[in-house]
Protein backbone atom coordinates (compact mmCIF):
# COMPACT_ATOMS: atom_id res chain seq x y z
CA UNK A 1 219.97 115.68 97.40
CA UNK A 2 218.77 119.37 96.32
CA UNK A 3 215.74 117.39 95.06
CA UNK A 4 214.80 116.34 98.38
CA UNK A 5 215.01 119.91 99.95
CA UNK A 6 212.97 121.38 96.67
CA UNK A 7 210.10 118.82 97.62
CA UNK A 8 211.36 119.16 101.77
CA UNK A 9 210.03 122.90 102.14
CA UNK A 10 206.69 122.59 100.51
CA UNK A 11 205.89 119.64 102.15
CA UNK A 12 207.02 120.67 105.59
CA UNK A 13 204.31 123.86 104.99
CA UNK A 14 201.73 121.61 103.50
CA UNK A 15 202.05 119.24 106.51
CA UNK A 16 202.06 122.39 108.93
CA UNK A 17 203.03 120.32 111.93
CA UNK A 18 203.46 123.75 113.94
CA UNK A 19 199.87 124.82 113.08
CA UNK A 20 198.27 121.64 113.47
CA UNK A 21 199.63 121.26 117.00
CA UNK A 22 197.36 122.94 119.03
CA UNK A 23 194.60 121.03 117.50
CA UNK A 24 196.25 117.87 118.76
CA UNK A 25 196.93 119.43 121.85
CA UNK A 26 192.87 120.58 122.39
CA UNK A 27 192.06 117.11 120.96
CA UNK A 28 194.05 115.26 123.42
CA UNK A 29 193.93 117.26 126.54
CA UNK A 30 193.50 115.23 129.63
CA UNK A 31 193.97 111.99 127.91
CA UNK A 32 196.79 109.52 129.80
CA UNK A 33 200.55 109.57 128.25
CA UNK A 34 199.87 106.35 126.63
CA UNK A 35 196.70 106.84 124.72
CA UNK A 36 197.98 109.92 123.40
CA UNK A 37 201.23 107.88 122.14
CA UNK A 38 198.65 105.43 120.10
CA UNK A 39 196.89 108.32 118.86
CA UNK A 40 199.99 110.22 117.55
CA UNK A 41 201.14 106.70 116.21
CA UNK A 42 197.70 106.40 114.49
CA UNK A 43 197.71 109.41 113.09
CA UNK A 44 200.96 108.90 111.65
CA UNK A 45 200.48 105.74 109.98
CA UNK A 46 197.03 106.52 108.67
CA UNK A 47 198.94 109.75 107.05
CA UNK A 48 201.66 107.63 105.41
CA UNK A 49 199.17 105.21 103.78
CA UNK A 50 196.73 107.72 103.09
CA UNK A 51 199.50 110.23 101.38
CA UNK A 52 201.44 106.83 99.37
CA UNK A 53 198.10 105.84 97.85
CA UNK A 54 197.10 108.87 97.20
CA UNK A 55 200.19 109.53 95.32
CA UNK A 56 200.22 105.87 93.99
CA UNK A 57 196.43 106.15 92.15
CA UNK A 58 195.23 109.60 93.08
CA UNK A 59 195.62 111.17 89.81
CA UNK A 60 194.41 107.87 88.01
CA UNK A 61 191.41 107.99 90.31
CA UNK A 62 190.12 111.63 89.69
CA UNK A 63 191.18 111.08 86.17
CA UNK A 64 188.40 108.19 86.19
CA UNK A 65 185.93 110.35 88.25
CA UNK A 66 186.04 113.36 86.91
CA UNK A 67 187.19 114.72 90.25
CA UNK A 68 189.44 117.60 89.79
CA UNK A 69 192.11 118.61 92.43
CA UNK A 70 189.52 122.31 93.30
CA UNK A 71 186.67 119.90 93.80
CA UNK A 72 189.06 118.13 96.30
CA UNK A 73 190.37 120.96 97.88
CA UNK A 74 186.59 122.15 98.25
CA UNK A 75 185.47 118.69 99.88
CA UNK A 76 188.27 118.26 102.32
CA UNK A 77 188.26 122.11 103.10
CA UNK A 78 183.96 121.61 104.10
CA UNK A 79 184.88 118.20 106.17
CA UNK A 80 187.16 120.93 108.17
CA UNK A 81 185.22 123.47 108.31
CA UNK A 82 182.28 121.20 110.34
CA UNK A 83 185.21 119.32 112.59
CA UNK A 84 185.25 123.26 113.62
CA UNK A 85 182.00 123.90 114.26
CA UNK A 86 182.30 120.98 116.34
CA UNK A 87 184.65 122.50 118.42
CA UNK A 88 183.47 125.80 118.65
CA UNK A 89 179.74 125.02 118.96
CA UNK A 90 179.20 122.02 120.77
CA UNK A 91 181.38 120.88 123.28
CA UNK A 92 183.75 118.88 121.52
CA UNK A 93 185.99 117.47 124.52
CA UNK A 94 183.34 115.53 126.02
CA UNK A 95 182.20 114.18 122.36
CA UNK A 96 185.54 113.39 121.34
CA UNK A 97 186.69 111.66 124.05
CA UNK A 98 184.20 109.21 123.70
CA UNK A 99 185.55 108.61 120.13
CA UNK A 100 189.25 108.54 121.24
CA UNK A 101 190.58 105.55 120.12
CA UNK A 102 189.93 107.29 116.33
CA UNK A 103 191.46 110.49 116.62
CA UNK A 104 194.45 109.56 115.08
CA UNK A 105 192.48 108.37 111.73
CA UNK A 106 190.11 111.44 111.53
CA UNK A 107 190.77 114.37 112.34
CA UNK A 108 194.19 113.83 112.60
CA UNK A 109 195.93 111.56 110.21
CA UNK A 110 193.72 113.27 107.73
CA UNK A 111 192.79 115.34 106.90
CA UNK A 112 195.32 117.53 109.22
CA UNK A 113 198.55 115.52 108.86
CA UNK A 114 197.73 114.66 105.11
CA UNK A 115 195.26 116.79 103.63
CA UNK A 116 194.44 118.30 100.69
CA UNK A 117 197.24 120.54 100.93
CA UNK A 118 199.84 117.46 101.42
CA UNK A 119 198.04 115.65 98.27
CA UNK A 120 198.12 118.41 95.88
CA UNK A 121 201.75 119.77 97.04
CA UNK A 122 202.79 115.96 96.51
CA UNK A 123 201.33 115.88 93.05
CA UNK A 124 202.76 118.62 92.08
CA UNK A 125 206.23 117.81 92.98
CA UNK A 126 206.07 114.48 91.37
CA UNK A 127 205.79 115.73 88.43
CA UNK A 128 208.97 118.34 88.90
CA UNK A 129 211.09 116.18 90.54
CA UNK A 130 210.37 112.51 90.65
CA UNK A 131 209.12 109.92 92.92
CA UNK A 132 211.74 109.04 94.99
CA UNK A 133 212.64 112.63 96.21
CA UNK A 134 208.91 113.32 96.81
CA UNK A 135 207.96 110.24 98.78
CA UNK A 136 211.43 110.95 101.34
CA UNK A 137 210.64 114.35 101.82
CA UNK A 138 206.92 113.63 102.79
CA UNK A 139 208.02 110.53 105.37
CA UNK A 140 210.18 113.56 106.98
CA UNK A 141 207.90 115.51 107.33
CA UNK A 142 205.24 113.58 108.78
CA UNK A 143 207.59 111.55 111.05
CA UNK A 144 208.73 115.65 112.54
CA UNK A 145 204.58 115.73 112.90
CA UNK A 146 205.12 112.99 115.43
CA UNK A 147 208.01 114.26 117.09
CA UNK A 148 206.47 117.79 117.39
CA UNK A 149 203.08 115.76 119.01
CA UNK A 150 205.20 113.93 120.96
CA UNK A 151 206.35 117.05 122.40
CA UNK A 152 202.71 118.20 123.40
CA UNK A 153 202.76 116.78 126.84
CA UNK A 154 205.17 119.36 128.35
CA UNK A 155 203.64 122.42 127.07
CA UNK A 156 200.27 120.49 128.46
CA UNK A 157 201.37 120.88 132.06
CA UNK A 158 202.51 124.17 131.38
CA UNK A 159 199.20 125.21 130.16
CA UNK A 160 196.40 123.63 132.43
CA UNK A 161 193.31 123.16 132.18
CA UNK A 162 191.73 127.03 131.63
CA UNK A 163 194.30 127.14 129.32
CA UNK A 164 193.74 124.15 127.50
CA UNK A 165 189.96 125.10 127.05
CA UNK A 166 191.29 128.56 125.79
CA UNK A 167 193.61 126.84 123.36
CA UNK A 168 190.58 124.51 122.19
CA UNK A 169 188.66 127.57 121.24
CA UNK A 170 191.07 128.97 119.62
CA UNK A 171 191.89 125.95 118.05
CA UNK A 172 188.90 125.54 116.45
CA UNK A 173 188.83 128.90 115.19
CA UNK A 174 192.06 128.07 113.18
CA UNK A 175 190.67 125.33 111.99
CA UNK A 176 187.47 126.81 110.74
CA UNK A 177 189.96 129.59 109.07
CA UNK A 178 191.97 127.06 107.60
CA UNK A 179 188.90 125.09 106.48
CA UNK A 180 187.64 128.79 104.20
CA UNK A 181 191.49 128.96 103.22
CA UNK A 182 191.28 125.49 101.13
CA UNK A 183 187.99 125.94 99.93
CA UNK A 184 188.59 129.62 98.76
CA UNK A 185 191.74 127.76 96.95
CA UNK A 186 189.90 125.57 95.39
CA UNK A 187 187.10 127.93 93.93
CA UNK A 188 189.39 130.47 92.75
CA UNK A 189 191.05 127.20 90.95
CA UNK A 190 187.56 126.94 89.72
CA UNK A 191 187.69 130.58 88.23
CA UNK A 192 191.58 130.95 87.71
């Protein structure tokens, strides 16, 4: 049991449910109750399979490549960085809700819910503590992702719509600062 809070707390801030929120929020605003539910059921999913294969093959698969987990973090980290220039730049409500119905495969089942962060944090504690505690302590915490977007609604209607345009910006600014975060990581990997 200590093994599943050891791999618990590093996964819960790798996952960052909290800080990924009002991205969903920004992403979703206006949409009707039941979209939204097969969005944040999407992006679930699409996290859990993405994050089990990844830990099933993903060192195996850079091992083949060449790919090491910096040039990851520096890929995934650029994909994030333009999703934010999307936002901030051009106007991504009307854009996005075009493309809807895949919102809850990109940008939020990954790489938000299970990113680069979630991949290397669940590699890492593999390794330290074993499969089983690893793989329970990720479902958690991407199944208190859903919960915490299924809670986005209320705080919706308490926000309207000036504010939900405010909270896109900013959004989108977090998102770009996140983005530099994991591609600073992985170039001081690079040099560390």
């Amino acid at each position: 049991m200590l093994d599943f809070w050891l791999c618990f707390v590093p996964l819960f801030v790798a996952v960052d449910a909290l800080g990924t929120l009002p991205i969903f929020m920004s992403l979703t605003a206006g949409f009707e109750r039941a979209r939204v539910r097969r969005i944040i059921w999407q992006s679930l999913v699409t996290a859990v399979v993405v994050a089990f294969t990844f830990l099933g093959v993903g060192k195996g698969i850079f091992t083949l490549l060449g790919v090491t987990v910096a040039d990851f973090m520096i890929a995934g980290g650029t994909l994030l960085f333009l999703l934010s220039l999307r936002g901030l730049l051009l106007g991504e409500r009307e854009q996005l809700s075009e493309a809807s119905e895949s919102l809850g495969v990109v940008p939020l089942g990954v790489p938000l819910i299970a990113g680069p962060a979630v991949f290397t944090t669940s590699l890492l504690l593999v390794d330290e503590y074993g499969f089983i505690p690893t793989t329970l302590a990720l479902l958690a915490n991407i199944a208190i992702a859903g919960v915490i977007f299924g809670s986005a609604a209320r705080l919706m209607r308490v926000l309207g719509e000036s504010g939900m345009r405010a909270l896109s910006k900013i959004a989108s600014l977090i998102l770009a600062a996140i983005a530099v975060m994991i591609v600073r990581k992985g170039i001081m990997s690079y040099l560390g």
